[in-house]
PDB file of N, CA and C in Angstrom:
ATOM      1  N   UNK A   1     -18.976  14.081  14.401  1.00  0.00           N
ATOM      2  CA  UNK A   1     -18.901  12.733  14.909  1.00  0.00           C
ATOM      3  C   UNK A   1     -17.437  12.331  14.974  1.00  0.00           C
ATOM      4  N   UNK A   2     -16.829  11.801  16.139  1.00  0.00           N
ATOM      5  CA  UNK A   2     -15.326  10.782  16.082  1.00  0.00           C
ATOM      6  C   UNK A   2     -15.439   9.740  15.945  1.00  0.00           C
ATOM      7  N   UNK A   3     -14.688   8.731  14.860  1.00  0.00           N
ATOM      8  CA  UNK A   3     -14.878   7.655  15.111  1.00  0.00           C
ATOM      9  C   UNK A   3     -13.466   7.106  15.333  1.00  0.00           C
ATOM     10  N   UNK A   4     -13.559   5.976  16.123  1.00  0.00           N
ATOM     11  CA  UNK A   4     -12.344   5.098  17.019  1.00  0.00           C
ATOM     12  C   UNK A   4     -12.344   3.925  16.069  1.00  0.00           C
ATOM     13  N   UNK A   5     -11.535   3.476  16.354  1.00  0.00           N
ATOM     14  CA  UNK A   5     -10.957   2.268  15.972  1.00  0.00           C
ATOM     15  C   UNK A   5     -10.201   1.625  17.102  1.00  0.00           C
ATOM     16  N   UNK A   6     -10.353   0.606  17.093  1.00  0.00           N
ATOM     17  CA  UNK A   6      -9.460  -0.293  18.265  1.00  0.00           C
ATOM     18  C   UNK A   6      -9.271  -1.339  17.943  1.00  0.00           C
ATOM     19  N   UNK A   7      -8.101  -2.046  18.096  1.00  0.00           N
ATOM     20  CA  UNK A   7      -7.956  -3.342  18.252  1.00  0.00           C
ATOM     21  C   UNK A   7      -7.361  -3.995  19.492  1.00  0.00           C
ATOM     22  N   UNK A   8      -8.332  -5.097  19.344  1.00  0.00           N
ATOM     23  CA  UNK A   8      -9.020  -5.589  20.677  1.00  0.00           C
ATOM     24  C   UNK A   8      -8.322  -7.080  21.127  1.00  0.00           C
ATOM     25  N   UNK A   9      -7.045  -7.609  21.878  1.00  0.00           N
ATOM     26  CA  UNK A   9      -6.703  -9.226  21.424  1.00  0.00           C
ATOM     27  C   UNK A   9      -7.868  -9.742  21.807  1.00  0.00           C
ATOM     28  N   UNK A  10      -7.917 -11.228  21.306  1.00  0.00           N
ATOM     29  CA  UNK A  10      -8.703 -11.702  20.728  1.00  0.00           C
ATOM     30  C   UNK A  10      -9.454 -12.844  22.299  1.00  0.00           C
ATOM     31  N   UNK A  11      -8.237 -12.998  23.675  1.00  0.00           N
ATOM     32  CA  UNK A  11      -8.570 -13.090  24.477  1.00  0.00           C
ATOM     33  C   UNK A  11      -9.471 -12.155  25.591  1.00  0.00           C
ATOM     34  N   UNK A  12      -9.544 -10.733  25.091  1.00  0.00           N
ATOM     35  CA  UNK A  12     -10.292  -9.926  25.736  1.00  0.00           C
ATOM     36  C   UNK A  12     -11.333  -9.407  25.173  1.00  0.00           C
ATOM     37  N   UNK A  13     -11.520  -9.714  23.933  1.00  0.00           N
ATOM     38  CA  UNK A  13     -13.272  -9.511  23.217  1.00  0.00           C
ATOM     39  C   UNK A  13     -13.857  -9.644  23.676  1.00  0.00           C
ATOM     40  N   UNK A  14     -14.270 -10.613  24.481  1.00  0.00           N
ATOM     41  CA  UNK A  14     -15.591 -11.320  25.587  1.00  0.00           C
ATOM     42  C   UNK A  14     -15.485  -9.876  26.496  1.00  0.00           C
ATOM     43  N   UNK A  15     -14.749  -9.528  26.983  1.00  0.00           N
ATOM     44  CA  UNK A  15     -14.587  -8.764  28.691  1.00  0.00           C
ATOM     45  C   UNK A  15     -15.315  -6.849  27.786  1.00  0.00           C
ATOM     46  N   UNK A  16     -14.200  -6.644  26.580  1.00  0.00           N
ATOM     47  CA  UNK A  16     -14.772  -5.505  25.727  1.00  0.00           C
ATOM     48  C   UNK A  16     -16.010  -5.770  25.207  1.00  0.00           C
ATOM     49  N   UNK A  17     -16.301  -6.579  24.642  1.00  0.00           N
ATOM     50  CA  UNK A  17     -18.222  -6.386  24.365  1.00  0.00           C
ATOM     51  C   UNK A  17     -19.156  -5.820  25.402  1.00  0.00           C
ATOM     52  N   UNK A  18     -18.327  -6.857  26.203  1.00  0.00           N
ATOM     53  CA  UNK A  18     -19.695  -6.732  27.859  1.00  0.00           C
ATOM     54  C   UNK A  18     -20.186  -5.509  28.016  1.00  0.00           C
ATOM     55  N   UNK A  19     -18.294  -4.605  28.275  1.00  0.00           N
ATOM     56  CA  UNK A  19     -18.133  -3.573  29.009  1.00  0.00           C
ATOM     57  C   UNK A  19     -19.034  -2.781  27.561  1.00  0.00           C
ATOM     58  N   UNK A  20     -18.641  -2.484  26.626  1.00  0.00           N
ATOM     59  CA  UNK A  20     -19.450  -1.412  24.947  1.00  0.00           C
ATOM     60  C   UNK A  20     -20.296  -1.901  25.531  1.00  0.00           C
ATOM     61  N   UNK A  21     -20.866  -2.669  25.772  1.00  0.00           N
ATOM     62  CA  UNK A  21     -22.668  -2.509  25.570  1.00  0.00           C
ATOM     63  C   UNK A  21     -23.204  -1.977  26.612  1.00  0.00           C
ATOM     64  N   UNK A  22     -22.854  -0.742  27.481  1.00  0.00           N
ATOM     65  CA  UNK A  22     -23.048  -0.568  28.430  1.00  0.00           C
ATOM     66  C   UNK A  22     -23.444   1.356  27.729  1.00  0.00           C
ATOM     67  N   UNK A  23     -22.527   1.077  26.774  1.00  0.00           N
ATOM     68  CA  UNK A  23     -22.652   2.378  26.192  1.00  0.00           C
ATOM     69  C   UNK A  23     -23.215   2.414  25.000  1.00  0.00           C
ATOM     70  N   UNK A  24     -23.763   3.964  24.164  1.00  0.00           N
ATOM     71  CA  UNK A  24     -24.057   3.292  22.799  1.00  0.00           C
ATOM     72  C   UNK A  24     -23.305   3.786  21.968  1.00  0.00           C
ATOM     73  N   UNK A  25     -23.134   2.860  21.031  1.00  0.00           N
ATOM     74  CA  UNK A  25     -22.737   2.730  20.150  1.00  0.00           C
ATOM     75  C   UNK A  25     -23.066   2.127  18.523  1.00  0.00           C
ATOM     76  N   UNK A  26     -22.385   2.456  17.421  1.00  0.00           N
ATOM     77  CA  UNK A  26     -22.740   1.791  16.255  1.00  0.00           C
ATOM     78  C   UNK A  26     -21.408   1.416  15.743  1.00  0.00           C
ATOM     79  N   UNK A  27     -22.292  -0.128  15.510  1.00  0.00           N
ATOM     80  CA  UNK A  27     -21.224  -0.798  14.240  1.00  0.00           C
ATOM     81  C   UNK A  27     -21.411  -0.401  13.182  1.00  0.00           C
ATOM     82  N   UNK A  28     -19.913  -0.122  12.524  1.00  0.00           N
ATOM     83  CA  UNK A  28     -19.876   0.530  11.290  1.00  0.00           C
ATOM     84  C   UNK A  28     -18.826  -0.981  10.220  1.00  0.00           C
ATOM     85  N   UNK A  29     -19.130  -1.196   9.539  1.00  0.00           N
ATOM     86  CA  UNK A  29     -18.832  -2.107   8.409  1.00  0.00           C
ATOM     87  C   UNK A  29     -19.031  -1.498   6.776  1.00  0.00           C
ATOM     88  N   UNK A  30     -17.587  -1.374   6.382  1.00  0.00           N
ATOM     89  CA  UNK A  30     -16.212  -1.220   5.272  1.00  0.00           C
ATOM     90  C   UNK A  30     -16.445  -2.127   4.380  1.00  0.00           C
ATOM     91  N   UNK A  31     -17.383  -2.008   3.287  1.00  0.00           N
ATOM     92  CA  UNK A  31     -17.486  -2.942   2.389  1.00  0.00           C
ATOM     93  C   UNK A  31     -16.814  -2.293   1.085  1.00  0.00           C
ATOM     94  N   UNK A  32     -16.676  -2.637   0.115  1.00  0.00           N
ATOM     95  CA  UNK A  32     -15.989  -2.008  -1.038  1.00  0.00           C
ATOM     96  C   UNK A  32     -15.999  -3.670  -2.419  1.00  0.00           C
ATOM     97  N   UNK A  33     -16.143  -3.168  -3.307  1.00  0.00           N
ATOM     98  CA  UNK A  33     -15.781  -4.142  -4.402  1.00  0.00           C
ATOM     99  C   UNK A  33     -15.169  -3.430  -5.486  1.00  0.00           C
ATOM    100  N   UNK A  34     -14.660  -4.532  -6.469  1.00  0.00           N
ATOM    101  CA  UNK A  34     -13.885  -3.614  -7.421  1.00  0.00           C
ATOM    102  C   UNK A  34     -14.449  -4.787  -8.753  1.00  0.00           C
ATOM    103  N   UNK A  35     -13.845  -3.855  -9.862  1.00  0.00           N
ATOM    104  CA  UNK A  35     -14.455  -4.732 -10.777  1.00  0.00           C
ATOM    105  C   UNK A  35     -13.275  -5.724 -11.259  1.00  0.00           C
ATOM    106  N   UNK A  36     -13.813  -6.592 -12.301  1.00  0.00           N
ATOM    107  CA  UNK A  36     -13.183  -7.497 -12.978  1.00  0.00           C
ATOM    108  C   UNK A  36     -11.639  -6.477 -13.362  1.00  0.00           C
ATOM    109  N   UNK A  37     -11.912  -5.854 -13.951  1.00  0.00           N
ATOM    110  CA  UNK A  37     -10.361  -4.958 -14.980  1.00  0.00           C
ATOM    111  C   UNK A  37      -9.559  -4.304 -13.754  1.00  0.00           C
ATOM    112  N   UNK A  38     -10.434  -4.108 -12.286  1.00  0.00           N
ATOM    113  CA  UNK A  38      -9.165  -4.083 -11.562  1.00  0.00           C
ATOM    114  C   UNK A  38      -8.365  -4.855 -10.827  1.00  0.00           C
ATOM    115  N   UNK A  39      -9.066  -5.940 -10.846  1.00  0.00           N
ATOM    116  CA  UNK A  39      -8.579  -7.114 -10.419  1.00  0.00           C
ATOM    117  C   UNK A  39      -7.683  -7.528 -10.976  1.00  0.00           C
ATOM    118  N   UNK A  40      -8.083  -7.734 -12.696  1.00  0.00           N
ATOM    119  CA  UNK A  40      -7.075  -8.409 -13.979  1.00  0.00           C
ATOM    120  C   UNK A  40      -5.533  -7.100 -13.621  1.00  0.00           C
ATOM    121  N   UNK A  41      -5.895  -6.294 -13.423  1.00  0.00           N
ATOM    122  CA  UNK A  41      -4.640  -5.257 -13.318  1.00  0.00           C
ATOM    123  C   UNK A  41      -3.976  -4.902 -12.133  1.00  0.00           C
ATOM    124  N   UNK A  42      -4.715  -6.147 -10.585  1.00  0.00           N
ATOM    125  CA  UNK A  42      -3.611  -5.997  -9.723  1.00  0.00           C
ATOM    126  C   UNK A  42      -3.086  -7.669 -10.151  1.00  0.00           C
ATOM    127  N   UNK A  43      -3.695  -8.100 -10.388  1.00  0.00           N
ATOM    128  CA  UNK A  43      -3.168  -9.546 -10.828  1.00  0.00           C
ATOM    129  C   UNK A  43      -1.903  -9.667 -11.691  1.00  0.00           C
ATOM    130  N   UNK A  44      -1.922  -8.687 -12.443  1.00  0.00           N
ATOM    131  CA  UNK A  44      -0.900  -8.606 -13.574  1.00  0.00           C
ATOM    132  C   UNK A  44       0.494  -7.629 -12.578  1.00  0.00           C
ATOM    133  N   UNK A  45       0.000  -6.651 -11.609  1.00  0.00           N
ATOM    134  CA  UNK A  45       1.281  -6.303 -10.906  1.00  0.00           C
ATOM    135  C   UNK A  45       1.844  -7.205 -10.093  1.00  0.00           C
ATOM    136  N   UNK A  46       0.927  -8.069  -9.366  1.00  0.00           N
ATOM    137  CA  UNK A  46       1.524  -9.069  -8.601  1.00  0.00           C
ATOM    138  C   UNK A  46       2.509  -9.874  -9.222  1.00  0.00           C
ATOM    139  N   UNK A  47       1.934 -10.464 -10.061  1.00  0.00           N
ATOM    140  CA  UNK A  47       2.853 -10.945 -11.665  1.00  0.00           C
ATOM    141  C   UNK A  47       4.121 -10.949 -11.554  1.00  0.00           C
ATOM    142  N   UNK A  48       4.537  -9.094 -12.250  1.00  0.00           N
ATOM    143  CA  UNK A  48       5.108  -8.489 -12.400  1.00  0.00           C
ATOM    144  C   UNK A  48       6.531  -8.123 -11.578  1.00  0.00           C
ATOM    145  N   UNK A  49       5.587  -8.001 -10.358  1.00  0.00           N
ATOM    146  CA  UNK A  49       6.767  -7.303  -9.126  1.00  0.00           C
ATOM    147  C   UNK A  49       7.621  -8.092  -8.668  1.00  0.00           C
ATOM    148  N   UNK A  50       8.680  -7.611  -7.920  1.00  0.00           N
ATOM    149  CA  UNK A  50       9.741  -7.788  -7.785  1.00  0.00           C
ATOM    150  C   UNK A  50      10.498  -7.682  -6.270  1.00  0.00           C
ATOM    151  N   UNK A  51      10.805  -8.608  -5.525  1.00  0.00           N
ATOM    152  CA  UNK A  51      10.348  -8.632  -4.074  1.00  0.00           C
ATOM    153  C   UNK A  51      11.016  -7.663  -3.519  1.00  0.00           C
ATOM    154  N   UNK A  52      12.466  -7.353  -4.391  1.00  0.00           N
ATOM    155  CA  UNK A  52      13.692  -6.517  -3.372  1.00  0.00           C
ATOM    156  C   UNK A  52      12.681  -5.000  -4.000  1.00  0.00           C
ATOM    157  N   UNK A  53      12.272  -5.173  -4.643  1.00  0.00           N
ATOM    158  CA  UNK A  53      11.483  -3.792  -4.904  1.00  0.00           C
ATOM    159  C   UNK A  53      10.732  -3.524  -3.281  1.00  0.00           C
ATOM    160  N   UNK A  54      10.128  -4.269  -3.225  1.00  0.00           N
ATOM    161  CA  UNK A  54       8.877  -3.852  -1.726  1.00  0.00           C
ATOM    162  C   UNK A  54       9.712  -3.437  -0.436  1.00  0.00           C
ATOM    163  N   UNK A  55       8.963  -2.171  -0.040  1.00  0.00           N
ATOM    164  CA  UNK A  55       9.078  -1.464   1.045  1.00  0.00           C
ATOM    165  C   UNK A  55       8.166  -1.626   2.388  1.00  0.00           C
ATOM    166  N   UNK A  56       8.449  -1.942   3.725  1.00  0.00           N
ATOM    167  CA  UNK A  56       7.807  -2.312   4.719  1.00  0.00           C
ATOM    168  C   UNK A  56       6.743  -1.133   4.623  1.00  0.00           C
ATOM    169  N   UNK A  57       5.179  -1.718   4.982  1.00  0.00           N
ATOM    170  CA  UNK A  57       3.905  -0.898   5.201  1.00  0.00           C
ATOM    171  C   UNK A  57       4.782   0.169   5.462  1.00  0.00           C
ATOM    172  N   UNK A  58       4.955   0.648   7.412  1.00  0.00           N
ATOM    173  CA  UNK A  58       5.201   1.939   8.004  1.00  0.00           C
ATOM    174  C   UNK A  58       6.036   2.700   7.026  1.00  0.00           C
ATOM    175  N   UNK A  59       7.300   2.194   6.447  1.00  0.00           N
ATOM    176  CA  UNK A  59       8.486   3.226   5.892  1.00  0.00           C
ATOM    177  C   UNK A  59       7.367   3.459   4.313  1.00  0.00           C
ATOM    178  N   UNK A  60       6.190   2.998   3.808  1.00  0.00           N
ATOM    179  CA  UNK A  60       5.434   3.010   2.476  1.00  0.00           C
ATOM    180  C   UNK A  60       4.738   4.415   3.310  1.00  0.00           C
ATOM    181  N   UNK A  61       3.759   4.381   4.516  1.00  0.00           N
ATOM    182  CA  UNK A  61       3.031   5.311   5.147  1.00  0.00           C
ATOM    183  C   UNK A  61       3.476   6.359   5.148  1.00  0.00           C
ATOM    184  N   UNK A  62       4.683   6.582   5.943  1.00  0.00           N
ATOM    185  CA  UNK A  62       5.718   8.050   6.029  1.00  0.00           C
ATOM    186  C   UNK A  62       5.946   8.862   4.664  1.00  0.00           C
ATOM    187  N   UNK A  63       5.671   7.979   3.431  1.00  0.00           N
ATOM    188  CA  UNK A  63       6.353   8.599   1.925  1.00  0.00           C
ATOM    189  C   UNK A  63       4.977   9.364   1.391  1.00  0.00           C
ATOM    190  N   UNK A  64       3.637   9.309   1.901  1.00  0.00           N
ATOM    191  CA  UNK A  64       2.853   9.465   1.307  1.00  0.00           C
ATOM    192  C   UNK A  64       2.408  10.723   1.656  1.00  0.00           C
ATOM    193  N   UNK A  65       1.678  11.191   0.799  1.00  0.00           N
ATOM    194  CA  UNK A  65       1.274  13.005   1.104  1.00  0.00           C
ATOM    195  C   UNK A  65       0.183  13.101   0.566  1.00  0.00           C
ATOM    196  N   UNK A  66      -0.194  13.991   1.449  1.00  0.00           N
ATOM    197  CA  UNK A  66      -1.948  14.013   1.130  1.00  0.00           C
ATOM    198  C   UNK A  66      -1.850  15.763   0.999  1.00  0.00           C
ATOM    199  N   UNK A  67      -2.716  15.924   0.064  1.00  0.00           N
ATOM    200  CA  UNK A  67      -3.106  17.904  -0.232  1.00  0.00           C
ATOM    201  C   UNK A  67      -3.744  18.288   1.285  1.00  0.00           C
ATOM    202  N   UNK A  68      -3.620  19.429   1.664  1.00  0.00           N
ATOM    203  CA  UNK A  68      -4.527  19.813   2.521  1.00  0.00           C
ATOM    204  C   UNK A  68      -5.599  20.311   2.274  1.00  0.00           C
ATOM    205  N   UNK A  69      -6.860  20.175   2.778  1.00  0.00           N
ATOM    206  CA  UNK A  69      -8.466  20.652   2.474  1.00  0.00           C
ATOM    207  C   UNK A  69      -8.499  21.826   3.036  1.00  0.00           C
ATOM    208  N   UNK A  70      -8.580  23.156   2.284  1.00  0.00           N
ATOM    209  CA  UNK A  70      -8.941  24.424   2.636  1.00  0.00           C
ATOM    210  C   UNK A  70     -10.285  24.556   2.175  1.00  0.00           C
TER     211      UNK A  70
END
């Protein structure tokens, strides 16, 4: 299966629905919760941190490394 992602401005949603429903498709919806102790422990980094510390999203994305799945 591929799945897409798109983002859609918000003046052309109406014109993109029309046109998707012509095809099929499924909505897929990203739910997730976390508990109390991880909350209390991003609460406490927020706290914590330090603004000249933070790095823009993209230059955070590029630093990250993922193992490869053999």
């Amino acid at each position: 299966m591929t799945q897409i992602t798109l983002n859609i401005p918000d003046n052309e949603l109406t014109f993109f629905m029309k046109l998707i429903e012509k095809f099929n498709y499924e909505t897929v919806v990203n739910e997730f919760s976390i508990t109390q102790e991880m909350k209390d422990l991003l609460d406490e980094r927020r706290a914590t941190s330090k603004t000249e510390d933070f790095i823009p999203w993209n230059d955070a994305k590029k630093q990250l490394r993922f193992k490869s799945e053999k």
